[in-house]
C-alpha atoms as a PDB file:
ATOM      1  CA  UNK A   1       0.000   0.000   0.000  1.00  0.00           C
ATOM      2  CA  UNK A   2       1.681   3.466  -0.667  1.00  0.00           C
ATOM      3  CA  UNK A   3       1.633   6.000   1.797  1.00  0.00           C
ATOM      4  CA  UNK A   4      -0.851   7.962   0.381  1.00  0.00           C
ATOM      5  CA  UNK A   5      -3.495   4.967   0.499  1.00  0.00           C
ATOM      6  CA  UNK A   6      -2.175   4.766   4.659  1.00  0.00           C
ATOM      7  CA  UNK A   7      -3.173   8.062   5.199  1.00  0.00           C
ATOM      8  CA  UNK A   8      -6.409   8.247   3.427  1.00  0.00           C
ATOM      9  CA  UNK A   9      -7.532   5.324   4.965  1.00  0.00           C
ATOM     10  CA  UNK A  10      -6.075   6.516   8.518  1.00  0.00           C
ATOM     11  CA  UNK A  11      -7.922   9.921   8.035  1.00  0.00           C
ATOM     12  CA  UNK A  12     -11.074   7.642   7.152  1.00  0.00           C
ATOM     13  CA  UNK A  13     -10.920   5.434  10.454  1.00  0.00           C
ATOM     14  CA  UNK A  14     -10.022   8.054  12.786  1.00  0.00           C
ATOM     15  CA  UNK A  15     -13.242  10.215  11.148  1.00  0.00           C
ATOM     16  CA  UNK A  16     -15.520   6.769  11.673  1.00  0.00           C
ATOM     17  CA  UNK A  17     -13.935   6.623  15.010  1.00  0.00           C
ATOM     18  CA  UNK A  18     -14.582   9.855  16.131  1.00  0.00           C
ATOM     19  CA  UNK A  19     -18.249  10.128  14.936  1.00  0.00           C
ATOM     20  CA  UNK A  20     -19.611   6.877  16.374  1.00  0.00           C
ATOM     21  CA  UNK A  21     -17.807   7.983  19.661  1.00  0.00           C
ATOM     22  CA  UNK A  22     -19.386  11.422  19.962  1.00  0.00           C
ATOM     23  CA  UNK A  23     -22.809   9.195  18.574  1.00  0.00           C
ATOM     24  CA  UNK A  24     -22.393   7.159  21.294  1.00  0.00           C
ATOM     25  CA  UNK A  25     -21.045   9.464  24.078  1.00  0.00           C
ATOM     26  CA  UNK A  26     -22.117  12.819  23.694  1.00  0.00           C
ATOM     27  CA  UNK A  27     -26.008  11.380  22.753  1.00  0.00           C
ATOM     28  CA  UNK A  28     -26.179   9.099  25.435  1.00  0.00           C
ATOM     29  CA  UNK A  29     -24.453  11.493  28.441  1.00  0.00           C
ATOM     30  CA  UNK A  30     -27.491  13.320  27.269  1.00  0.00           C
ATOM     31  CA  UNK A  31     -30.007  10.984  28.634  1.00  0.00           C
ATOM     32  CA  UNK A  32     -27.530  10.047  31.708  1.00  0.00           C
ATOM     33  CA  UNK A  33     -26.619  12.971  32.970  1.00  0.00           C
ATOM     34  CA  UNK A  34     -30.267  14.007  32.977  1.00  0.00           C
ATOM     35  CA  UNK A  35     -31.182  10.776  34.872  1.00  0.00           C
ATOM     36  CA  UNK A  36     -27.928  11.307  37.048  1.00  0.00           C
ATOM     37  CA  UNK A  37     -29.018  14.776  38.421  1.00  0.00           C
ATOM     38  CA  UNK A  38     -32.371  12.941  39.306  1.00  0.00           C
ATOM     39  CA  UNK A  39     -30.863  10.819  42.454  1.00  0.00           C
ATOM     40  CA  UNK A  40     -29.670  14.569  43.747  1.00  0.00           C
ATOM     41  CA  UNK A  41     -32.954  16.144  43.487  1.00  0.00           C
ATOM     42  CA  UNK A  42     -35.110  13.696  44.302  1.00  0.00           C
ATOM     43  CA  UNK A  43     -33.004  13.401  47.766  1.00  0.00           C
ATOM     44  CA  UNK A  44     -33.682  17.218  48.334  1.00  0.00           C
ATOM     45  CA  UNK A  45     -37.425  16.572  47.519  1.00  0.00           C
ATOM     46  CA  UNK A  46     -37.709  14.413  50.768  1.00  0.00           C
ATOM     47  CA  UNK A  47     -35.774  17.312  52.981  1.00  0.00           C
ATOM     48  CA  UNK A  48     -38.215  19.821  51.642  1.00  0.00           C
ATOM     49  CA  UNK A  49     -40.751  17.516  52.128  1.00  0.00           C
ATOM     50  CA  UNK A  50     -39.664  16.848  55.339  1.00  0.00           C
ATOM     51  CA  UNK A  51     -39.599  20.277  55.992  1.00  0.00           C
ATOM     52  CA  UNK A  52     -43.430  21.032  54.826  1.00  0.00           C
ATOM     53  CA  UNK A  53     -44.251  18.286  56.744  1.00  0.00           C
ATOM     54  CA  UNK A  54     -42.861  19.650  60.172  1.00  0.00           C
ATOM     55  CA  UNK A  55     -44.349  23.626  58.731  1.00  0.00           C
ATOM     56  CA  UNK A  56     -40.784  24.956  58.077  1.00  0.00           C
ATOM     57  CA  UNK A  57     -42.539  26.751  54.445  1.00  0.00           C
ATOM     58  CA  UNK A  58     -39.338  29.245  54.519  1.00  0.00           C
ATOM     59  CA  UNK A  59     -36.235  26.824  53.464  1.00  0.00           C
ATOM     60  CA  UNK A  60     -38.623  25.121  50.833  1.00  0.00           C
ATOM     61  CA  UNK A  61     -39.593  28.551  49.615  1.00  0.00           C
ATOM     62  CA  UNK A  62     -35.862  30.214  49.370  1.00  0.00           C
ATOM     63  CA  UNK A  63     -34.998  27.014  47.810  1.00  0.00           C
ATOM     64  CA  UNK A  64     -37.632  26.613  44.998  1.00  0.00           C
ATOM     65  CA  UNK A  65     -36.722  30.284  44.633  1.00  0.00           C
ATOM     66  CA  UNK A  66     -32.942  29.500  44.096  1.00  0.00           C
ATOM     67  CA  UNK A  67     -34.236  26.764  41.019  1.00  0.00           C
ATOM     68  CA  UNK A  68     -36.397  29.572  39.584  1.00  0.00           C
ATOM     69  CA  UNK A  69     -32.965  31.469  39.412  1.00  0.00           C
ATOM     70  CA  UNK A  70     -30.899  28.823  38.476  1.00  0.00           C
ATOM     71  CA  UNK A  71     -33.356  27.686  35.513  1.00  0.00           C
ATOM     72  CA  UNK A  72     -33.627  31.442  34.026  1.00  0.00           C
ATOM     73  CA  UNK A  73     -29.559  31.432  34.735  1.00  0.00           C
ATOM     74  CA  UNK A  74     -28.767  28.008  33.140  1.00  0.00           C
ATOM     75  CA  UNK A  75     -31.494  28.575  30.630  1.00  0.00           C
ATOM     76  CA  UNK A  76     -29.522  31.836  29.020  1.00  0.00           C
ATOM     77  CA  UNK A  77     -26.675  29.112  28.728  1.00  0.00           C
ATOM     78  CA  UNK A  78     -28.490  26.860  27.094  1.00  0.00           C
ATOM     79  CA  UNK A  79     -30.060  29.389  24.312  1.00  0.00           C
ATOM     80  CA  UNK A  80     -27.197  31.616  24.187  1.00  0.00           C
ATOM     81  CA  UNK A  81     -24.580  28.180  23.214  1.00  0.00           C
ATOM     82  CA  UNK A  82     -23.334  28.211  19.974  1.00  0.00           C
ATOM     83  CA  UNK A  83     -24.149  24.548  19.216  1.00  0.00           C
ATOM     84  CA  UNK A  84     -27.345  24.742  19.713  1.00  0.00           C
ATOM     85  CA  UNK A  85     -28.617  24.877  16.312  1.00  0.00           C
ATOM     86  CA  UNK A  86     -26.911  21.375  15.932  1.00  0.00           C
ATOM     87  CA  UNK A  87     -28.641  19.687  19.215  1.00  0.00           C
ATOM     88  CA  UNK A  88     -31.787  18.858  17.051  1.00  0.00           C
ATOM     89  CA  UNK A  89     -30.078  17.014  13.840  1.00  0.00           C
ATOM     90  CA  UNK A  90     -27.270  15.264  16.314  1.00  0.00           C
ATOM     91  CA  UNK A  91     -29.048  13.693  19.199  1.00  0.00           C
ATOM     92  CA  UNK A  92     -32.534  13.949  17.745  1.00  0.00           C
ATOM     93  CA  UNK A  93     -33.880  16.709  20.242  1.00  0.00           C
ATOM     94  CA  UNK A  94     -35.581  19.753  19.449  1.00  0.00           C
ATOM     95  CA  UNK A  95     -35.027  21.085  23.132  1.00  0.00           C
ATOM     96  CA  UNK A  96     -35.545  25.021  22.582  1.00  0.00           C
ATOM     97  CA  UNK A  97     -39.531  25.218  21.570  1.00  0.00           C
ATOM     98  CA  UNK A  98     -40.298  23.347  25.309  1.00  0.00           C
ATOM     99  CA  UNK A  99     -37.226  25.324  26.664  1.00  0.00           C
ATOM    100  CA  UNK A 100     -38.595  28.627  25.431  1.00  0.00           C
ATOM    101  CA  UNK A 101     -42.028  27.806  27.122  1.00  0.00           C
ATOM    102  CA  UNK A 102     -40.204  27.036  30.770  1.00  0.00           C
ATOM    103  CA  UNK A 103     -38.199  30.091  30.426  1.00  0.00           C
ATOM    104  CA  UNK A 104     -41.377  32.250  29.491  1.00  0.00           C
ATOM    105  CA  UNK A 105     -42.969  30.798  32.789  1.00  0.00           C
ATOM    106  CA  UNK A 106     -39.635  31.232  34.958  1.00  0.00           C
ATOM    107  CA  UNK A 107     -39.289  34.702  33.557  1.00  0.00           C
ATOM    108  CA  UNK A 108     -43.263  36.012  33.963  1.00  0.00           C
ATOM    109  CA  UNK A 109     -42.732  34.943  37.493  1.00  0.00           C
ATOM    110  CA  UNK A 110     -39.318  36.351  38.263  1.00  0.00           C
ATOM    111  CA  UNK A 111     -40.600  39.427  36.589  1.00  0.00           C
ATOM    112  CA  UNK A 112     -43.867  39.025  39.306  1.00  0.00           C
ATOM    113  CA  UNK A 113     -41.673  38.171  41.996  1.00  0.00           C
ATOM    114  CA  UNK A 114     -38.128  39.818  42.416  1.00  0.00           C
ATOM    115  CA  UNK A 115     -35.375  36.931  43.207  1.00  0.00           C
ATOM    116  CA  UNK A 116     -35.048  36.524  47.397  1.00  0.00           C
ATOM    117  CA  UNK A 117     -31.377  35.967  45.959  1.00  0.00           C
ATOM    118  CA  UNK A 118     -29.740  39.067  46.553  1.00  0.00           C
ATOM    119  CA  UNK A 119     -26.135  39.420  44.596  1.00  0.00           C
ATOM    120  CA  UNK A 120     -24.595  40.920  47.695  1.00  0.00           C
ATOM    121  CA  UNK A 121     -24.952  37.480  49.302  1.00  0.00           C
ATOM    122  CA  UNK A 122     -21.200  36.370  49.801  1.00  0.00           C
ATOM    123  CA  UNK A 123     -20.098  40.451  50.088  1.00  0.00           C
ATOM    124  CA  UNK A 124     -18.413  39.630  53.893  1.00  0.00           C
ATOM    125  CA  UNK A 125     -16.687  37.114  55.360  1.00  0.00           C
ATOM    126  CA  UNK A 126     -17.546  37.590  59.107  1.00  0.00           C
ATOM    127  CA  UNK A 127     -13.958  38.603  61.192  1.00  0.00           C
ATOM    128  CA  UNK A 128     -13.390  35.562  62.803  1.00  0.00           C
ATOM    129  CA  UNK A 129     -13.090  33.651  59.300  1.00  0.00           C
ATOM    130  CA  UNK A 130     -10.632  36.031  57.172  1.00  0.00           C
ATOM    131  CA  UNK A 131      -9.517  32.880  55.289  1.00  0.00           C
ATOM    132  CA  UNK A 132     -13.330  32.694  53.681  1.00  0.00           C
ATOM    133  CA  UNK A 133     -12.714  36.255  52.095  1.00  0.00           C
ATOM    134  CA  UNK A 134     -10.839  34.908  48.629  1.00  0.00           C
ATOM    135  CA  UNK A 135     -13.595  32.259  48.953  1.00  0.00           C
ATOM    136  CA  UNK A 136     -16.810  34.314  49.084  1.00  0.00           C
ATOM    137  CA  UNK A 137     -15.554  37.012  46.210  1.00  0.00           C
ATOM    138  CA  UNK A 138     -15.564  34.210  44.380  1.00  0.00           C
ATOM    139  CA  UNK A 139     -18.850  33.116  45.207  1.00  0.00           C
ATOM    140  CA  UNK A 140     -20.292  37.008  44.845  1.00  0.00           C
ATOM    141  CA  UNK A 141     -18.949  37.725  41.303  1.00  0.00           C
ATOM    142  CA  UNK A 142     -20.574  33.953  40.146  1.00  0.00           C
ATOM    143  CA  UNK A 143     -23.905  35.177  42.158  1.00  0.00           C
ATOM    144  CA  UNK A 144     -23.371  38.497  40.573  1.00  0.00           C
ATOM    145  CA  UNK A 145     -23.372  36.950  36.987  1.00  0.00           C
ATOM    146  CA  UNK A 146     -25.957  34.811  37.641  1.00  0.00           C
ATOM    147  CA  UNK A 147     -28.129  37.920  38.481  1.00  0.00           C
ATOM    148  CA  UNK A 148     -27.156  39.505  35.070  1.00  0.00           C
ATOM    149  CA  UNK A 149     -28.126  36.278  32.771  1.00  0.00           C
ATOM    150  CA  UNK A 150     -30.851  36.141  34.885  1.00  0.00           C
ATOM    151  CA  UNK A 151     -32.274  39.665  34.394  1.00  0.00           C
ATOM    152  CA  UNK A 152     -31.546  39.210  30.558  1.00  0.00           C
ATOM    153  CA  UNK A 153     -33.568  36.372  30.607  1.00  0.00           C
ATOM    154  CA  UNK A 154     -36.500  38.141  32.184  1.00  0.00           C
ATOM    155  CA  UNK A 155     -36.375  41.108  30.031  1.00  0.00           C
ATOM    156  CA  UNK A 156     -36.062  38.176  26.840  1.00  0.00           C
ATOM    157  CA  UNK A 157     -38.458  36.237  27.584  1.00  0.00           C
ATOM    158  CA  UNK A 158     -41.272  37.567  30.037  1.00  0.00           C
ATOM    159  CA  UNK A 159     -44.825  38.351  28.441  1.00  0.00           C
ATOM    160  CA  UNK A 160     -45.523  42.037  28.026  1.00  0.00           C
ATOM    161  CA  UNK A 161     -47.922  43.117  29.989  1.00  0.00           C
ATOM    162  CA  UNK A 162     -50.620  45.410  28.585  1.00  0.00           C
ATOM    163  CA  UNK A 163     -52.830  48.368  30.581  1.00  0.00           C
ATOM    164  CA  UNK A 164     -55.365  45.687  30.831  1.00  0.00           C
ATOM    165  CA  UNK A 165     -53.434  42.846  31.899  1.00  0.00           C
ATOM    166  CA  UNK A 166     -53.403  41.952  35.276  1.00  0.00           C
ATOM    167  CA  UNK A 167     -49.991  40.661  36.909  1.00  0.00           C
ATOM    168  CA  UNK A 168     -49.621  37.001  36.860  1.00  0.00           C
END
């Protein structure tokens, strides 16, 4: 075989290669990692039922609040990736019509109900703990972004309201 033929035919397998492995990896973490954040969730269900149960409403309420957040937050990630016009044709999802429904809903409500998040959170570490301070900056310039993709999303995506239309 001449060398040309070896490379050609190298090129070929590595392209097969790569294609059933991102078939078979990419398509199926897609199912998996959706059931895998279901064990998580589904273990903070039973403290927040737990806490209903015993009338603590405010940690279920701050925390439902914090998914609210999270959703419109991860939601601008998911619209705003640049792959996503290729989700539908590669893994045989057409994610964004349901997604833009959710975020609609997320965002009339956040726009109903200012986030209980504030992005001043993590400002201060308390004296005793200087060694947090590095630490908590950290955590207010992510809770600081997540209040800008979260505002964008709101302003994107929230039904107008009219004179006539009553608050949701």
């Amino acid at each position: 075989m001449r060398r040309w033929q070896v490379a050609v035919l190298l090129v070929v397998a590595c392209g097969i290669s790569a294609g059933a492995g991102f078939w078979l990896g990419f398509r199926e973490a897609w199912t998996l990692g959706v059931a895998a954040d279901l064990l998580p969730r589904g273990a903070r269900s039973v403290a927040q039922l737990e806490a209903l149960q015993a009338g603590k409403i405010r940690p279920v309420s701050l925390g439902l609040e914090f998914d609210v957040d999270n959703g419109l937050s991860w939601g601008y990630v998911v619209v705003n990736h640049p792959l996503r016009e290729l989700w539908a044709p590669l893994w045989g999802l057409d994610v964004l019509p349901g997604y833009e429904r959710y975020l609609t809903r997320l965002a009339d409500y956040r726009r109903d109900h200012p986030s209980s998040t504030r992005a001043d959170l993590f400002a201060n570490a308390p004296e005793s703990r200087p060694d947090l301070q590095e630490s908590l900056r950290d955590f207010a310039r992510l809770e600081r972004d997540v209040a800008v993709r979260r505002d964008i999303m709101v302003q994107r995506y929230a039904t107008k309201k009219g004179p006539s239309q009553p608050a949701r």
